[in-house]
PDB file of N, CA and C in Angstrom:
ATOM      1  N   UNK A   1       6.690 -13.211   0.124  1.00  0.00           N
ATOM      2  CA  UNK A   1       7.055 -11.831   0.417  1.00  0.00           C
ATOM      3  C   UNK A   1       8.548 -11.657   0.207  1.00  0.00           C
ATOM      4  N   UNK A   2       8.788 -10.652  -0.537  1.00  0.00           N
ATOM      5  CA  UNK A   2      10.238 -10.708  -0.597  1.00  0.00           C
ATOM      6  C   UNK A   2      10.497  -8.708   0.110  1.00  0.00           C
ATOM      7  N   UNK A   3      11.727  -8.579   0.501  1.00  0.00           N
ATOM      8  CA  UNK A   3      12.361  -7.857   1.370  1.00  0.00           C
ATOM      9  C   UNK A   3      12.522  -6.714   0.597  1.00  0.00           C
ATOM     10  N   UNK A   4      12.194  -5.553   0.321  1.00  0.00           N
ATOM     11  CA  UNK A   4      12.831  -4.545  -0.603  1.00  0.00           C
ATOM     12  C   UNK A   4      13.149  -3.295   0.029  1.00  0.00           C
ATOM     13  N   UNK A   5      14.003  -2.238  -0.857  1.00  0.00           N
ATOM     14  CA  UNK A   5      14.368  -0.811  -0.095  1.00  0.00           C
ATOM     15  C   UNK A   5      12.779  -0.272  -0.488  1.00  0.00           C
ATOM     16  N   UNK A   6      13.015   0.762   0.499  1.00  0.00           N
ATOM     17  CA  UNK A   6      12.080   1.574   0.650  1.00  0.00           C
ATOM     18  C   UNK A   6      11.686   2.506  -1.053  1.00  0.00           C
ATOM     19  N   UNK A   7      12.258   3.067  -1.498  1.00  0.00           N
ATOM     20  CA  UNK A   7      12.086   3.685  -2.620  1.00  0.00           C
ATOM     21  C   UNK A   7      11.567   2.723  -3.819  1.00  0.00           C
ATOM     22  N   UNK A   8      12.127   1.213  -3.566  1.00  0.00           N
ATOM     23  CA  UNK A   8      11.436   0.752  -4.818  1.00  0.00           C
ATOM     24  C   UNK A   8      10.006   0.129  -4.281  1.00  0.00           C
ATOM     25  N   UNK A   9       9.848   0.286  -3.122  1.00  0.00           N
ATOM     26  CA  UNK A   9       8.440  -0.045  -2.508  1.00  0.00           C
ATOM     27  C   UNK A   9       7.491   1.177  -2.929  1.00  0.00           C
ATOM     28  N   UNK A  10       8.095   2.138  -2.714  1.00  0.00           N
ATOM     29  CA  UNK A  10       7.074   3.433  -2.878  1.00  0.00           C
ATOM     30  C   UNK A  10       6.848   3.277  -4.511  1.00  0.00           C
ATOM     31  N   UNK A  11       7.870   3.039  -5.122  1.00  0.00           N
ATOM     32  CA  UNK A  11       7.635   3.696  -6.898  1.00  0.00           C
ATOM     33  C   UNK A  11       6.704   2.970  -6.953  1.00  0.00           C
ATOM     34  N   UNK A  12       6.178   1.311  -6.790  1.00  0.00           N
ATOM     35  CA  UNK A  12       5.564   0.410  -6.996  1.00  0.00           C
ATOM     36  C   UNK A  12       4.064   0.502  -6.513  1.00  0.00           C
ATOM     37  N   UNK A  13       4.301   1.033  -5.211  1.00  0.00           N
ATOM     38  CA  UNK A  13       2.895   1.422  -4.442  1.00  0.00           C
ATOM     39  C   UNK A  13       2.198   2.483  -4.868  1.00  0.00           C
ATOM     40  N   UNK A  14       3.214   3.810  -5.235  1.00  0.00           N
ATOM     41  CA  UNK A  14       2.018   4.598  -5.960  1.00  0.00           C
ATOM     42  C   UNK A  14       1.595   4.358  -7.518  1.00  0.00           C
ATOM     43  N   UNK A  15       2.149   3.660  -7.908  1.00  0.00           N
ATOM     44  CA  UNK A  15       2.285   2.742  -9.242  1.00  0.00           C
ATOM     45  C   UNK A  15       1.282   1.710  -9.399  1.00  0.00           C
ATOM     46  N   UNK A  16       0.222   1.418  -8.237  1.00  0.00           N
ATOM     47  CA  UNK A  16      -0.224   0.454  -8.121  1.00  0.00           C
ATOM     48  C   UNK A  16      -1.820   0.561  -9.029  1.00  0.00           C
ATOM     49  N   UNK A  17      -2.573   2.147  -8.971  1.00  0.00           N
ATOM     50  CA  UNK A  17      -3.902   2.091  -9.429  1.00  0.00           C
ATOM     51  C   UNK A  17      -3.534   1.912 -11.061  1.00  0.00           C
ATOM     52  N   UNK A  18      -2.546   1.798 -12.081  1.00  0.00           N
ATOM     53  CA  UNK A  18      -2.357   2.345 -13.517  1.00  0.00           C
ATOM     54  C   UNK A  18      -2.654   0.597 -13.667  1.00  0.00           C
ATOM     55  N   UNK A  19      -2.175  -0.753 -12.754  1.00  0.00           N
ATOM     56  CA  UNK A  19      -1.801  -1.875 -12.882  1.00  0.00           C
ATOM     57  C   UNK A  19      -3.404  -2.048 -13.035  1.00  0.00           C
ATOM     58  N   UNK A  20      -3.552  -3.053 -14.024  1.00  0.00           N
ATOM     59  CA  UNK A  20      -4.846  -3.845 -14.546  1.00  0.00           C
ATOM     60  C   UNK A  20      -4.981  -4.967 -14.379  1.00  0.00           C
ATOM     61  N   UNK A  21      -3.887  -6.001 -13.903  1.00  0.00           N
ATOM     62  CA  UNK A  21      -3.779  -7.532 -13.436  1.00  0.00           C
ATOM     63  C   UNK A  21      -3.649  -7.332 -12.230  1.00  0.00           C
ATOM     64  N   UNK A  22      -3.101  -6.976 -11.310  1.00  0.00           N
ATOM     65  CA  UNK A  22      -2.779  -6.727 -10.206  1.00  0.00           C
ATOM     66  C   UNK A  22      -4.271  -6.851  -9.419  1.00  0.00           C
ATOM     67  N   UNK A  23      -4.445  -7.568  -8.581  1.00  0.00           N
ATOM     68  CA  UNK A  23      -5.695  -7.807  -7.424  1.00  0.00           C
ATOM     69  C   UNK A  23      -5.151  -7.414  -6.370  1.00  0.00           C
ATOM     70  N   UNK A  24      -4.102  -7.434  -5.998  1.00  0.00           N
ATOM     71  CA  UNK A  24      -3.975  -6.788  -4.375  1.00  0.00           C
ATOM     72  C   UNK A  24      -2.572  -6.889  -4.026  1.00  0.00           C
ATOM     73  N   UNK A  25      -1.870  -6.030  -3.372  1.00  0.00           N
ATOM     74  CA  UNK A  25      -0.544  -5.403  -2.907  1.00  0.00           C
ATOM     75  C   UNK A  25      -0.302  -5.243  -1.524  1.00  0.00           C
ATOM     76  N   UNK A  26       0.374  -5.344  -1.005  1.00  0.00           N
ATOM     77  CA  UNK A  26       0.500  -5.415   0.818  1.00  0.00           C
ATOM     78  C   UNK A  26       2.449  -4.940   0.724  1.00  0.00           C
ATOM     79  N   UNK A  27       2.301  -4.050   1.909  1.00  0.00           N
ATOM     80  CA  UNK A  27       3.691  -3.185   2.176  1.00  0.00           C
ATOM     81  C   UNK A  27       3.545  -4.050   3.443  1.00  0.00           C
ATOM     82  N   UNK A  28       5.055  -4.617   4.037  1.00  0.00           N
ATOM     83  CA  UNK A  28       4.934  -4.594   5.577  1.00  0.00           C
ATOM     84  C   UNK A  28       6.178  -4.275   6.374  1.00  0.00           C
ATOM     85  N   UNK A  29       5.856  -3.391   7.417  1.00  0.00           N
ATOM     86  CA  UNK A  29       6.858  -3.301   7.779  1.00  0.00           C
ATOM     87  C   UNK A  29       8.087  -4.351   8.165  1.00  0.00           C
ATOM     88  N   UNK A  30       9.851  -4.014   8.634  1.00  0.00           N
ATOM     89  CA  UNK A  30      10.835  -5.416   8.820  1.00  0.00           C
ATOM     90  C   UNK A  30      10.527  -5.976   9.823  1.00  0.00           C
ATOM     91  N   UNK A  31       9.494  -5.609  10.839  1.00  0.00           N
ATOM     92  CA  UNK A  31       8.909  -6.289  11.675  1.00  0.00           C
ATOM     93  C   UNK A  31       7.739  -7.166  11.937  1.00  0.00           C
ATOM     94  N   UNK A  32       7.220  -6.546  10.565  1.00  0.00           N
ATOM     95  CA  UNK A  32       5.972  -6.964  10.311  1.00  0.00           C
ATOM     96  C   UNK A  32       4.615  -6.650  11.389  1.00  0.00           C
ATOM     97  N   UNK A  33       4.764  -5.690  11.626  1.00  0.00           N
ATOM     98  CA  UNK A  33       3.471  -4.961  12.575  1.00  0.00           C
ATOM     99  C   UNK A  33       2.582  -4.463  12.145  1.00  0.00           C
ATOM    100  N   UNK A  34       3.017  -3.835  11.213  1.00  0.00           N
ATOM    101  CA  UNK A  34       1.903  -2.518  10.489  1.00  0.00           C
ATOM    102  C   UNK A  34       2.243  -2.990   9.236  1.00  0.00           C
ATOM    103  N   UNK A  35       0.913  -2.794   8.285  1.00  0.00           N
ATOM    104  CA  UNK A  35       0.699  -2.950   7.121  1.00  0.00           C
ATOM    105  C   UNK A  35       0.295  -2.077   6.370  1.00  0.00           C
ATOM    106  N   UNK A  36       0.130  -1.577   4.900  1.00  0.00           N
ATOM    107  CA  UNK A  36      -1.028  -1.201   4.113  1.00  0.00           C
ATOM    108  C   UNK A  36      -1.226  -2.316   3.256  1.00  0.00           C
ATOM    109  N   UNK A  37      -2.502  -1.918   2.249  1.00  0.00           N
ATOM    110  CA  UNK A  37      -3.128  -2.695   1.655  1.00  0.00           C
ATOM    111  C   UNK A  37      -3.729  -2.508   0.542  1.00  0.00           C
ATOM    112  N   UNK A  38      -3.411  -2.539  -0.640  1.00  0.00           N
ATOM    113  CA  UNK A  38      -4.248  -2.062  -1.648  1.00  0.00           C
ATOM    114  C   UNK A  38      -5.617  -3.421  -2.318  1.00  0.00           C
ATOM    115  N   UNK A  39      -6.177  -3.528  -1.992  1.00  0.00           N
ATOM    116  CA  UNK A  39      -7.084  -4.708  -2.583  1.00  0.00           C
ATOM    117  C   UNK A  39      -8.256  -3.533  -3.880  1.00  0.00           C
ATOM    118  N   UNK A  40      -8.336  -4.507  -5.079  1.00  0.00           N
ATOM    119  CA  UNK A  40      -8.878  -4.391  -5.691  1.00  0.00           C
ATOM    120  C   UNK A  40     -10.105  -5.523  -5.898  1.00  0.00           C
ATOM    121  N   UNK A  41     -11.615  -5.070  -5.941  1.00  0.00           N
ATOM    122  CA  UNK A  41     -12.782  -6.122  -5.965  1.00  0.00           C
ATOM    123  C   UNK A  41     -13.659  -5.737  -6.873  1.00  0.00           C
ATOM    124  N   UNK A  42     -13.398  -6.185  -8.274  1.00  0.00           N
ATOM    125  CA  UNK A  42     -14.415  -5.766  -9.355  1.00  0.00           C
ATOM    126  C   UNK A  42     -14.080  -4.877 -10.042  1.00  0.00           C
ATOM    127  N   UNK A  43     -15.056  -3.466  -9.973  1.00  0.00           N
ATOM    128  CA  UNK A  43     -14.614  -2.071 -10.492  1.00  0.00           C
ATOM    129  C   UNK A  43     -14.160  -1.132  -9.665  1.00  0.00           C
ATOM    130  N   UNK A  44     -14.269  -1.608  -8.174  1.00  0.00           N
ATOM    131  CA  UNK A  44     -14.248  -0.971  -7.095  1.00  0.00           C
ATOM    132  C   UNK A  44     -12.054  -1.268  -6.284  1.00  0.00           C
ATOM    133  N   UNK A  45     -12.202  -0.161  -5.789  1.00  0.00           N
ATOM    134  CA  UNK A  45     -10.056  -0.095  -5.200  1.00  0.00           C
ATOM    135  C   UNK A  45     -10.751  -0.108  -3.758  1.00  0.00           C
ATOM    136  N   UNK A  46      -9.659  -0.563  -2.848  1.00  0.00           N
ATOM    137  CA  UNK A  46     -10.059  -0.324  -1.568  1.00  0.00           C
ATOM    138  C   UNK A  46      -8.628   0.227  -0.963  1.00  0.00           C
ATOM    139  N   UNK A  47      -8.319   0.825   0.117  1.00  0.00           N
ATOM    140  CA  UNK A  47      -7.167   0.863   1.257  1.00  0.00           C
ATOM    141  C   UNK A  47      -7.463   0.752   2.269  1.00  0.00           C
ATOM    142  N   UNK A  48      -6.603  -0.465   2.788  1.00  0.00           N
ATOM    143  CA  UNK A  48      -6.673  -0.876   4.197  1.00  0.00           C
ATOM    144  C   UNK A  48      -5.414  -0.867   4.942  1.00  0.00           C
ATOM    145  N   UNK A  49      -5.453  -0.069   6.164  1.00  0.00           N
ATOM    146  CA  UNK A  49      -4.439   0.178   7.398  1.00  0.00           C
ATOM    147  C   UNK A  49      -4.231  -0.397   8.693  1.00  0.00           C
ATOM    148  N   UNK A  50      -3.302  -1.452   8.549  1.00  0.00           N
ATOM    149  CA  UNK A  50      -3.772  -1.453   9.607  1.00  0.00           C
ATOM    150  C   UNK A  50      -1.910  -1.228  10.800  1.00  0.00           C
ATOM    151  N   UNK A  51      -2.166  -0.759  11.661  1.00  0.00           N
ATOM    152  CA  UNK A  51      -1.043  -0.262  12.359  1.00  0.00           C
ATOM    153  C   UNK A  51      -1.505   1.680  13.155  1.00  0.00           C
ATOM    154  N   UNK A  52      -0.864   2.602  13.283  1.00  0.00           N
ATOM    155  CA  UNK A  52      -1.246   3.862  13.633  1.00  0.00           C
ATOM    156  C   UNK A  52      -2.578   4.227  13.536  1.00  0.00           C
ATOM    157  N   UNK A  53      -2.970   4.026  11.934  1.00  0.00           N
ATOM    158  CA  UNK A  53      -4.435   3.485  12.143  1.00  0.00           C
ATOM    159  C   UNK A  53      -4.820   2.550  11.330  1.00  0.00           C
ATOM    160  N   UNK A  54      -6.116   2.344  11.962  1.00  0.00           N
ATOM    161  CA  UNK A  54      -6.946   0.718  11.419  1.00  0.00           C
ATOM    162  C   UNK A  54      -7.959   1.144  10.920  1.00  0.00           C
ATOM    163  N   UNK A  55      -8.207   1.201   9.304  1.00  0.00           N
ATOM    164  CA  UNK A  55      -9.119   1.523   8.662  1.00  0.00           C
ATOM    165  C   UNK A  55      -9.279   0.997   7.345  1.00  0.00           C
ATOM    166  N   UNK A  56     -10.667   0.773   6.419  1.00  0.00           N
ATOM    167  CA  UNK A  56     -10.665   0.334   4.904  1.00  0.00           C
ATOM    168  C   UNK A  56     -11.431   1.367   4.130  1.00  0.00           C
ATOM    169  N   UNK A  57     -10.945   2.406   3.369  1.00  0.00           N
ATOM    170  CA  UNK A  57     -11.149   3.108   2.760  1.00  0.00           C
ATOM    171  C   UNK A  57     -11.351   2.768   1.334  1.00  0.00           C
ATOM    172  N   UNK A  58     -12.494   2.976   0.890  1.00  0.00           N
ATOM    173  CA  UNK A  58     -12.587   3.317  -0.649  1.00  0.00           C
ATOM    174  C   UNK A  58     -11.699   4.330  -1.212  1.00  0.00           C
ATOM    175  N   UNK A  59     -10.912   3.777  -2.756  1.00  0.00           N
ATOM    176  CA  UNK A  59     -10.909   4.977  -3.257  1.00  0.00           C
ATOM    177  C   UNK A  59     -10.839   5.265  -4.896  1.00  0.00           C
ATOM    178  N   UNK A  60     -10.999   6.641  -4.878  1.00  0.00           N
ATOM    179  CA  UNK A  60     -11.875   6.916  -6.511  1.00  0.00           C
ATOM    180  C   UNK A  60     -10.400   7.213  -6.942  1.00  0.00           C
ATOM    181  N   UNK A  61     -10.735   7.314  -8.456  1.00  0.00           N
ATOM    182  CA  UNK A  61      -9.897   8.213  -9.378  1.00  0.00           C
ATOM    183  C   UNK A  61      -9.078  10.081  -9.195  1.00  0.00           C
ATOM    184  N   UNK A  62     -10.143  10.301  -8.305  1.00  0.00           N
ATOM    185  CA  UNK A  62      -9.226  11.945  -8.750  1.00  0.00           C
ATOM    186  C   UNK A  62      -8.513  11.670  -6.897  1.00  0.00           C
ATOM    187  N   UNK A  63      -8.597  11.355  -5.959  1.00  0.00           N
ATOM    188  CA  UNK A  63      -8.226  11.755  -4.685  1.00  0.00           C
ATOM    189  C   UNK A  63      -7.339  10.163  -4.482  1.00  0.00           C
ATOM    190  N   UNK A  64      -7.126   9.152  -5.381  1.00  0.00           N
ATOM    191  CA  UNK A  64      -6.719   7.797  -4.738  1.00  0.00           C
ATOM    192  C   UNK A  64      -5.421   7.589  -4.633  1.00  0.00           C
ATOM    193  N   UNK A  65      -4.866   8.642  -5.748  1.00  0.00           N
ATOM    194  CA  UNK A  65      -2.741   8.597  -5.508  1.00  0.00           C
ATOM    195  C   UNK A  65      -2.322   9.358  -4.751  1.00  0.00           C
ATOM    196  N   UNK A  66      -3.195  10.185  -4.216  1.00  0.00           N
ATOM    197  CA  UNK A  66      -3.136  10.978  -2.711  1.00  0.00           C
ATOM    198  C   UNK A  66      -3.206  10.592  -1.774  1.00  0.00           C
ATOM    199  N   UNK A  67      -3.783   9.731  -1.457  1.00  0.00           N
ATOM    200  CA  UNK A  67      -4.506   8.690  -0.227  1.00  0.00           C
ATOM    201  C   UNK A  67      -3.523   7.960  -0.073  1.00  0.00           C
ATOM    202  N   UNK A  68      -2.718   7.015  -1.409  1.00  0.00           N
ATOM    203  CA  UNK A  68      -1.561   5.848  -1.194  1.00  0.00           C
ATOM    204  C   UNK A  68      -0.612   6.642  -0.704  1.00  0.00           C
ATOM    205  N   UNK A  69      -0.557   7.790  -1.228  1.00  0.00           N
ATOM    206  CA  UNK A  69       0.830   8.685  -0.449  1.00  0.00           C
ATOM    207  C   UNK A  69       0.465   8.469   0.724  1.00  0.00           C
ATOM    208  N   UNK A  70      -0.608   9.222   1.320  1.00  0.00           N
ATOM    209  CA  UNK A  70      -0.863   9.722   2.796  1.00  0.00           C
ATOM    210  C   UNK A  70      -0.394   8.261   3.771  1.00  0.00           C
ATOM    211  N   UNK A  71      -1.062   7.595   3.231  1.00  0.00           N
ATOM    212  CA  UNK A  71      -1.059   6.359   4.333  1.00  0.00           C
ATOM    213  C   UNK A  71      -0.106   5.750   4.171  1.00  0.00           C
ATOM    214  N   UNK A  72       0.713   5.506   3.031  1.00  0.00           N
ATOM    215  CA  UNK A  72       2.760   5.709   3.026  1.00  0.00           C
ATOM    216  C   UNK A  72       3.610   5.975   4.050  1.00  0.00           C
ATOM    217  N   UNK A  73       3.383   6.873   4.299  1.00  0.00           N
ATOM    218  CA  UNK A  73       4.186   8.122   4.500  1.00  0.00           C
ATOM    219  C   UNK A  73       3.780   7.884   6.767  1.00  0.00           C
ATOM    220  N   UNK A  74       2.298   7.192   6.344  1.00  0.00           N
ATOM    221  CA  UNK A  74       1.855   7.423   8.152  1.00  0.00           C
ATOM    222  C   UNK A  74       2.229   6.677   8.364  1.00  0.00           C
ATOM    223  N   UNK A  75       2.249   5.088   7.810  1.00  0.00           N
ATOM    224  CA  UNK A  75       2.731   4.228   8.197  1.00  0.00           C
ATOM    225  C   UNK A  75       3.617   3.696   8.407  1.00  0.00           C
ATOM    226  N   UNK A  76       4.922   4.048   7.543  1.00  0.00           N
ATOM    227  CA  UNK A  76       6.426   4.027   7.409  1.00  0.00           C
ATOM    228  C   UNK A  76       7.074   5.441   7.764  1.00  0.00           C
ATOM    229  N   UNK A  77       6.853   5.894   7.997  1.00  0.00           N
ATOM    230  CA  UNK A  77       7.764   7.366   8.701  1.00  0.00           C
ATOM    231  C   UNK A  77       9.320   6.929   8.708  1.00  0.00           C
ATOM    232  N   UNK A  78       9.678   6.124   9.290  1.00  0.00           N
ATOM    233  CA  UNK A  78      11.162   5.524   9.379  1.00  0.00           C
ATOM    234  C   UNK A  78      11.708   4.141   8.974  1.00  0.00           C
ATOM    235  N   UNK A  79      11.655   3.840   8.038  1.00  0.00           N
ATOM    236  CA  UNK A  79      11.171   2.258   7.752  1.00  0.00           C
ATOM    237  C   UNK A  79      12.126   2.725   6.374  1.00  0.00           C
ATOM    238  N   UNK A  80      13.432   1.718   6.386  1.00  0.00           N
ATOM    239  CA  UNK A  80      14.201   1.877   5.232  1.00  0.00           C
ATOM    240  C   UNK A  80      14.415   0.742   4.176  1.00  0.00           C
ATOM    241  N   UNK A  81      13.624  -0.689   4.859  1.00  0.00           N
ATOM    242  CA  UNK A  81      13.371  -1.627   4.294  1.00  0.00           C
ATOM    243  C   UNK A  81      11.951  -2.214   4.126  1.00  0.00           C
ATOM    244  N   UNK A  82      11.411  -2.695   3.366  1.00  0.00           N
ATOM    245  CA  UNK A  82       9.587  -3.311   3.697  1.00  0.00           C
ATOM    246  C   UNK A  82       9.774  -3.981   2.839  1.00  0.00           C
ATOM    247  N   UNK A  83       8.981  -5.544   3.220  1.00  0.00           N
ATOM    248  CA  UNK A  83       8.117  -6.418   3.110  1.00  0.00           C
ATOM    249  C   UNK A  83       7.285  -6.464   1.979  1.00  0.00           C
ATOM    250  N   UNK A  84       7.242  -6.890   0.679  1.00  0.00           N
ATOM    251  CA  UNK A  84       6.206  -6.540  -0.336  1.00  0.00           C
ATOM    252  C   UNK A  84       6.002  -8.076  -0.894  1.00  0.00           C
ATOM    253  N   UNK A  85       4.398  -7.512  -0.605  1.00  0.00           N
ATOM    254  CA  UNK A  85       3.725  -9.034  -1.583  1.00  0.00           C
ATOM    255  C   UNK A  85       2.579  -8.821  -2.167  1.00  0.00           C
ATOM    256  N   UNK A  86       2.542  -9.374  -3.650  1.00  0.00           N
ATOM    257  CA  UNK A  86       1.478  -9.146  -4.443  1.00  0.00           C
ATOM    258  C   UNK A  86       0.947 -10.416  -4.963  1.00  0.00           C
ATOM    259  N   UNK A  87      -0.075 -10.420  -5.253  1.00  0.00           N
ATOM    260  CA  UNK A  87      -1.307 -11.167  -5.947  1.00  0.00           C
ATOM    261  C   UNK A  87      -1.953 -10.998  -7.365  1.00  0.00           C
TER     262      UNK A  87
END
């Protein structure tokens, strides 16, 4: 896991469904409490939350760079540094 600003976490995270090698992405907060999660399994994307809330969501093509925002944005509200590790 290496330490990054917040903005190059986001470009990367909503950046994440276009990636075709990429199997799975994790944001964490500098405390490491709360997470998101992008896992990819097959043909199928998933998002998983866990922190404010704890949930694993499917998601499709037309509603899924909406969703990485949403749960962004819930989970980091004030968070000027995060935690990023990929697979």
């Amino acid at each position: 896991m290496k330490l990054v600003p917040l903005r190059q976490a986001q470009m990367k995270w909503l950046n994440v469904l276009k990636q075709k090698n990429l199997s799975s992405m994790s944001l964490w907060t500098y405390k490491k409490d709360r997470f998101v999660r992008f896992e990819k399994e097959g043909d199928q994307c998933f998002l998983v939350e866990s922190g404010y809330v704890n949930q694993r969501v499917q998601l499709d093509a037309k509603t899924g760079k909406k969703t990485l925002k949403e749960a962004f944005g819930r989970e980091f509200p004030r968070s000027t540094r995060l935690y990023l590790q990929e697979d």
